[in-house]
C-alpha atoms as a PDB file:
ATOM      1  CA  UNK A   1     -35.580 -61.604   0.007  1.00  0.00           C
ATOM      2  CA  UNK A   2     -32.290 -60.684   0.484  1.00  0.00           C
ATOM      3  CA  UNK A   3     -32.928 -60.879   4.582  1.00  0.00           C
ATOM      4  CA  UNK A   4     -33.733 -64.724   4.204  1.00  0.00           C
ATOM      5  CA  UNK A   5     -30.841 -65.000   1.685  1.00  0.00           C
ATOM      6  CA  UNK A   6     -28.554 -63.308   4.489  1.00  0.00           C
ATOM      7  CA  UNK A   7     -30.351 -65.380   7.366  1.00  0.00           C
ATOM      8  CA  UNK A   8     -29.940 -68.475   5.707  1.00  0.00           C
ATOM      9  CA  UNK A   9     -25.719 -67.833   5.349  1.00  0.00           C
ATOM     10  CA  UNK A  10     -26.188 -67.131   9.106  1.00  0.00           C
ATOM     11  CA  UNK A  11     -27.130 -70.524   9.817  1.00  0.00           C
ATOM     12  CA  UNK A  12     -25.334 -72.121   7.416  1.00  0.00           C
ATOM     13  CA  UNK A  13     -22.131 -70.745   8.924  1.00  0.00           C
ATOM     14  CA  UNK A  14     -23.444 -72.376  12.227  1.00  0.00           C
ATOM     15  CA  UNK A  15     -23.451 -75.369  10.608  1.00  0.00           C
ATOM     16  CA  UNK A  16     -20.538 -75.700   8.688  1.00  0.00           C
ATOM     17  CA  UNK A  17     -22.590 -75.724   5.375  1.00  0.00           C
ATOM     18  CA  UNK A  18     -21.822 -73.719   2.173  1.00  0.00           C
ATOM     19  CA  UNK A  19     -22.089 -70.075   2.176  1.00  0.00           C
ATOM     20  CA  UNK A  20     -23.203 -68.460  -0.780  1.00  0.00           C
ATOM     21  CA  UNK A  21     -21.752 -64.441  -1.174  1.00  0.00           C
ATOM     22  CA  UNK A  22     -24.029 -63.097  -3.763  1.00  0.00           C
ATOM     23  CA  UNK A  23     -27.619 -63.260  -4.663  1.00  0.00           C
ATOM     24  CA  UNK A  24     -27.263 -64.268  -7.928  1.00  0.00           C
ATOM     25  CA  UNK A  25     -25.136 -67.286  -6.410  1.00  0.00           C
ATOM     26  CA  UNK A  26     -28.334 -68.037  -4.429  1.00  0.00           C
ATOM     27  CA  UNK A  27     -30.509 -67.904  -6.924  1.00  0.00           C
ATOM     28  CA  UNK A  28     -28.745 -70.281  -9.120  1.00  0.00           C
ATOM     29  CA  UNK A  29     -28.525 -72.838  -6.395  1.00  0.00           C
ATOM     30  CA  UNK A  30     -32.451 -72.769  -6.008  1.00  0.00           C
ATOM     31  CA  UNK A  31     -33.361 -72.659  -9.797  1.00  0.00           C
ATOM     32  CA  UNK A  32     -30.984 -75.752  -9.908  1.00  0.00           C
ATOM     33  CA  UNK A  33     -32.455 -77.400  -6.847  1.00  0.00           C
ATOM     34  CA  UNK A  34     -36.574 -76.110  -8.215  1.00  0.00           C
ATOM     35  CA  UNK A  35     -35.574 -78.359 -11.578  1.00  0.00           C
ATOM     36  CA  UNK A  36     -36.421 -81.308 -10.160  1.00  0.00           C
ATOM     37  CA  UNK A  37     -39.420 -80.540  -7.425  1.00  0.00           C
ATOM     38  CA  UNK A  38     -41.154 -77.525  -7.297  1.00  0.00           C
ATOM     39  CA  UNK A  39     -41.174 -74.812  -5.317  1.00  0.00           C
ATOM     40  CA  UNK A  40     -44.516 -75.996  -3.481  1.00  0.00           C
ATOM     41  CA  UNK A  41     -43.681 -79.163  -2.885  1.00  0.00           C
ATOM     42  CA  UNK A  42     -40.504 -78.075  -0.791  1.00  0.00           C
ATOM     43  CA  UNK A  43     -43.311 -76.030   1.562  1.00  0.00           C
ATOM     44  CA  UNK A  44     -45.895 -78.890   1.944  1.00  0.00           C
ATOM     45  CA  UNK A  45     -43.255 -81.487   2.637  1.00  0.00           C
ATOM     46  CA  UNK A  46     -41.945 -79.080   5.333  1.00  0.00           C
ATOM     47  CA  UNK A  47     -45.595 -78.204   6.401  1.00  0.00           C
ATOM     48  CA  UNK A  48     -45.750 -81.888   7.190  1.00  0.00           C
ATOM     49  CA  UNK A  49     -42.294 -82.422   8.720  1.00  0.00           C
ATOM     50  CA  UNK A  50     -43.583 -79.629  11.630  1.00  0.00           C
ATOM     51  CA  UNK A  51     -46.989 -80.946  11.667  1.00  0.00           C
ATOM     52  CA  UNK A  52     -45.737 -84.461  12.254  1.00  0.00           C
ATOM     53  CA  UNK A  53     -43.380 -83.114  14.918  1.00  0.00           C
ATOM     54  CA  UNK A  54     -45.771 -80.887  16.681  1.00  0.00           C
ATOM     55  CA  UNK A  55     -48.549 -83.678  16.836  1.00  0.00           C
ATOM     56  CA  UNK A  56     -46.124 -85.406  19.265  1.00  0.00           C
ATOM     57  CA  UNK A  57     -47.236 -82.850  22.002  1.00  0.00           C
ATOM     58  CA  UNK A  58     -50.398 -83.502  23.654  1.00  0.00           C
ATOM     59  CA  UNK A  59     -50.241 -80.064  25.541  1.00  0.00           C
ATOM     60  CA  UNK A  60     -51.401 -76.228  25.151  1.00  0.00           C
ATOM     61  CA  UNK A  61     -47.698 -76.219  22.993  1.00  0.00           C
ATOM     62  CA  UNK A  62     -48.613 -78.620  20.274  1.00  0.00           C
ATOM     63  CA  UNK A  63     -52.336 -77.270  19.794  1.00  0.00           C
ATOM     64  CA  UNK A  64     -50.827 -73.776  19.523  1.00  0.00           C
ATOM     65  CA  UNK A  65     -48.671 -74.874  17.228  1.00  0.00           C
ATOM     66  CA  UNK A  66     -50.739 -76.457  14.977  1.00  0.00           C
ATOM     67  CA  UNK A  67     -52.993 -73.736  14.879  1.00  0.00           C
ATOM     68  CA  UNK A  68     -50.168 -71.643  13.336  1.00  0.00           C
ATOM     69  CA  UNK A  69     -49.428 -74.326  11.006  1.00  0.00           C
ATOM     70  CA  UNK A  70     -52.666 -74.679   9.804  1.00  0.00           C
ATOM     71  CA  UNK A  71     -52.367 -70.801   9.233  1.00  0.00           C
ATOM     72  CA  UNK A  72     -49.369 -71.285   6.992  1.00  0.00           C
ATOM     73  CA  UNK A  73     -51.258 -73.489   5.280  1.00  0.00           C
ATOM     74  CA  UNK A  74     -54.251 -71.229   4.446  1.00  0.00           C
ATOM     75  CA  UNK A  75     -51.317 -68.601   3.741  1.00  0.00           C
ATOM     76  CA  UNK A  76     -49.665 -71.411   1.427  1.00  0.00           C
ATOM     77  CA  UNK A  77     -53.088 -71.788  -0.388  1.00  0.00           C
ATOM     78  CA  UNK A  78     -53.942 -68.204  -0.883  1.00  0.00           C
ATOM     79  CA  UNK A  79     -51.004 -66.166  -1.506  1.00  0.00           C
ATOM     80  CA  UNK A  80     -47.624 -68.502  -2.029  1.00  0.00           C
ATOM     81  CA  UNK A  81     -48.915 -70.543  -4.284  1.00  0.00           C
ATOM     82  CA  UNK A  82     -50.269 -68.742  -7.090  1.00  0.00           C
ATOM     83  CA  UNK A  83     -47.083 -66.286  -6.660  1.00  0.00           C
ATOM     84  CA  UNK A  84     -44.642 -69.102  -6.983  1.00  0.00           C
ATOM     85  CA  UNK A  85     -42.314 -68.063  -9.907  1.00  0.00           C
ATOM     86  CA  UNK A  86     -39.221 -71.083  -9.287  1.00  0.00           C
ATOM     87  CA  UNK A  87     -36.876 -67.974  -8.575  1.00  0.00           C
ATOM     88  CA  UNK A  88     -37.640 -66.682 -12.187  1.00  0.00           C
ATOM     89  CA  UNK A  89     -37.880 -63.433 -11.107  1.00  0.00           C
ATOM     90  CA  UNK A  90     -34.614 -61.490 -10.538  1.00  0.00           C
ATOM     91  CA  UNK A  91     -34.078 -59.112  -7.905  1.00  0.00           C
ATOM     92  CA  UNK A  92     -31.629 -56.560  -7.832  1.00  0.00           C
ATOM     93  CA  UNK A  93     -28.206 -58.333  -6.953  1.00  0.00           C
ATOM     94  CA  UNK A  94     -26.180 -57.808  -3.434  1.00  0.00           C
ATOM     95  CA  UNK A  95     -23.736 -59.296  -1.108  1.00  0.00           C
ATOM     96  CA  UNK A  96     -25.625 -61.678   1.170  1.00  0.00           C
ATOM     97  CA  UNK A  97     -22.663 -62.737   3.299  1.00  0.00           C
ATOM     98  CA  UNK A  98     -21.848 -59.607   5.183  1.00  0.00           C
ATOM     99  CA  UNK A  99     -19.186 -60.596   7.860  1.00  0.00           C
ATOM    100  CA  UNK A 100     -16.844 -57.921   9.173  1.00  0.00           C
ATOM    101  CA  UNK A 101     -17.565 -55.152   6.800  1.00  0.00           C
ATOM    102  CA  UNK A 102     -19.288 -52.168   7.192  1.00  0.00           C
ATOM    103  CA  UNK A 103     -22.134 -51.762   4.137  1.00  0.00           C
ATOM    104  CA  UNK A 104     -23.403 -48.597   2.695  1.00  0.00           C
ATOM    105  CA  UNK A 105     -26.678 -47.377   2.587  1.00  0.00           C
ATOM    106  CA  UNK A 106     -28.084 -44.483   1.085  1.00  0.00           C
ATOM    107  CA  UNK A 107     -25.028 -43.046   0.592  1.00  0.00           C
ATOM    108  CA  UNK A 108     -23.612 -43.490   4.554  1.00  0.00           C
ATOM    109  CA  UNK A 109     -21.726 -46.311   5.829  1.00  0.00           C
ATOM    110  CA  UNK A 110     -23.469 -48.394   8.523  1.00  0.00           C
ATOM    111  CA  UNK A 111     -21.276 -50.479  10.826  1.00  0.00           C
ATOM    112  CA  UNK A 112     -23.928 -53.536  11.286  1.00  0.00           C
ATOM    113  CA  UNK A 113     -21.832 -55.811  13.308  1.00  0.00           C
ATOM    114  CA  UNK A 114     -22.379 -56.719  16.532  1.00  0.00           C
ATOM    115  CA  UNK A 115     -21.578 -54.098  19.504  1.00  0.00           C
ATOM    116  CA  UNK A 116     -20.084 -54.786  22.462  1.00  0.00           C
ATOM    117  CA  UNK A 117     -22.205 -53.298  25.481  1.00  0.00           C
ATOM    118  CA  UNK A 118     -20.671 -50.375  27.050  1.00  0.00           C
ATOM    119  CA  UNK A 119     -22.138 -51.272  30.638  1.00  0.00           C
ATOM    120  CA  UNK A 120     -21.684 -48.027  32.887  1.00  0.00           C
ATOM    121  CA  UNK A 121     -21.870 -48.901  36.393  1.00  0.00           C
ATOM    122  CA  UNK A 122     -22.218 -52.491  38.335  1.00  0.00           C
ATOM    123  CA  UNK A 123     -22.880 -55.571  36.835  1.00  0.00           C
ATOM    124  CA  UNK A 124     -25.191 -58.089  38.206  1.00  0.00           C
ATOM    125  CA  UNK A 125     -24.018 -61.884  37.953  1.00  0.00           C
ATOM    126  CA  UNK A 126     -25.336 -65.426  39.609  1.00  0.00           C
ATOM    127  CA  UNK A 127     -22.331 -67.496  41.155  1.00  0.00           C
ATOM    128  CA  UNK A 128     -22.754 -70.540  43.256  1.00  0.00           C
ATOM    129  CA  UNK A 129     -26.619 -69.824  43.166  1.00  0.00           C
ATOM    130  CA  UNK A 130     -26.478 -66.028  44.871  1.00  0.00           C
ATOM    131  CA  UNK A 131     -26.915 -63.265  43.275  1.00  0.00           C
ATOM    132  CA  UNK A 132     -23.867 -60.183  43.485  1.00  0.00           C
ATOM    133  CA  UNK A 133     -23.199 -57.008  42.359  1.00  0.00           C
ATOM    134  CA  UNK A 134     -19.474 -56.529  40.877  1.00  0.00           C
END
């Protein structure tokens, strides 16, 4: 949970939308947002959002895709569904927005921001169309 929590700031930052740090700050914002519609109605009106969109190609690509929507859908029915819980349930509290710090885990400190490649020898690049080596 935390992942979608922490993948869901990603995007938000992307899109200039708020950020939320903590996980019980999340979870507050959904149990206030669940009052009104449930949980399950959020997934089938999105279920018919990509259904709707995906219709729209009359190609391998839109037949695909609605075969995996149609999977979501039996997933919906059989497991979300009857495990929906309107974010009753708390899980253990963390930092969702990581940024530029290093976070510990099991006792060691993992730098999880993003390396920049150490490229050893030449470097292959397209300019003007051609291909060179620098």
């Amino acid at each position: 949970m935390v992942f979608t929590l922490r993948v869901h700031n990603s995007v938000n930052r992307r899109l200039n939308k708020p950020m939320y740090k903590t996980v019980d700050e999340c979870y507050e914002t959904l149990r206030n947002v669940v009052k009104s519609k449930a949980t399950r109605d959020y997934r089938m009106a999105y279920y018919t959002h990509i259904r709707r969109q995906w219709k729209l190609y009359q190609d391998a690509t839109g037949m695909s895709a609605l075969r995996k929507i149609n999977d979501m859908l039996k997933i919906e029915g059989d497991y979300a569904a009857p495990r929906s819980n309107n974010f009753e349930v708390p899980i253990q509290d963390d930092v969702v927005v990581i940024g530029d710090l290093p976070i510990q885990v099991a006792g060691a400190i993992v730098d999880i921001r993003p390396q920049q490649s150490q490229t050893v020898g030449r470097r292959l690049r397209f300019t003007g169309g051609v291909m060179k080596f620098f």
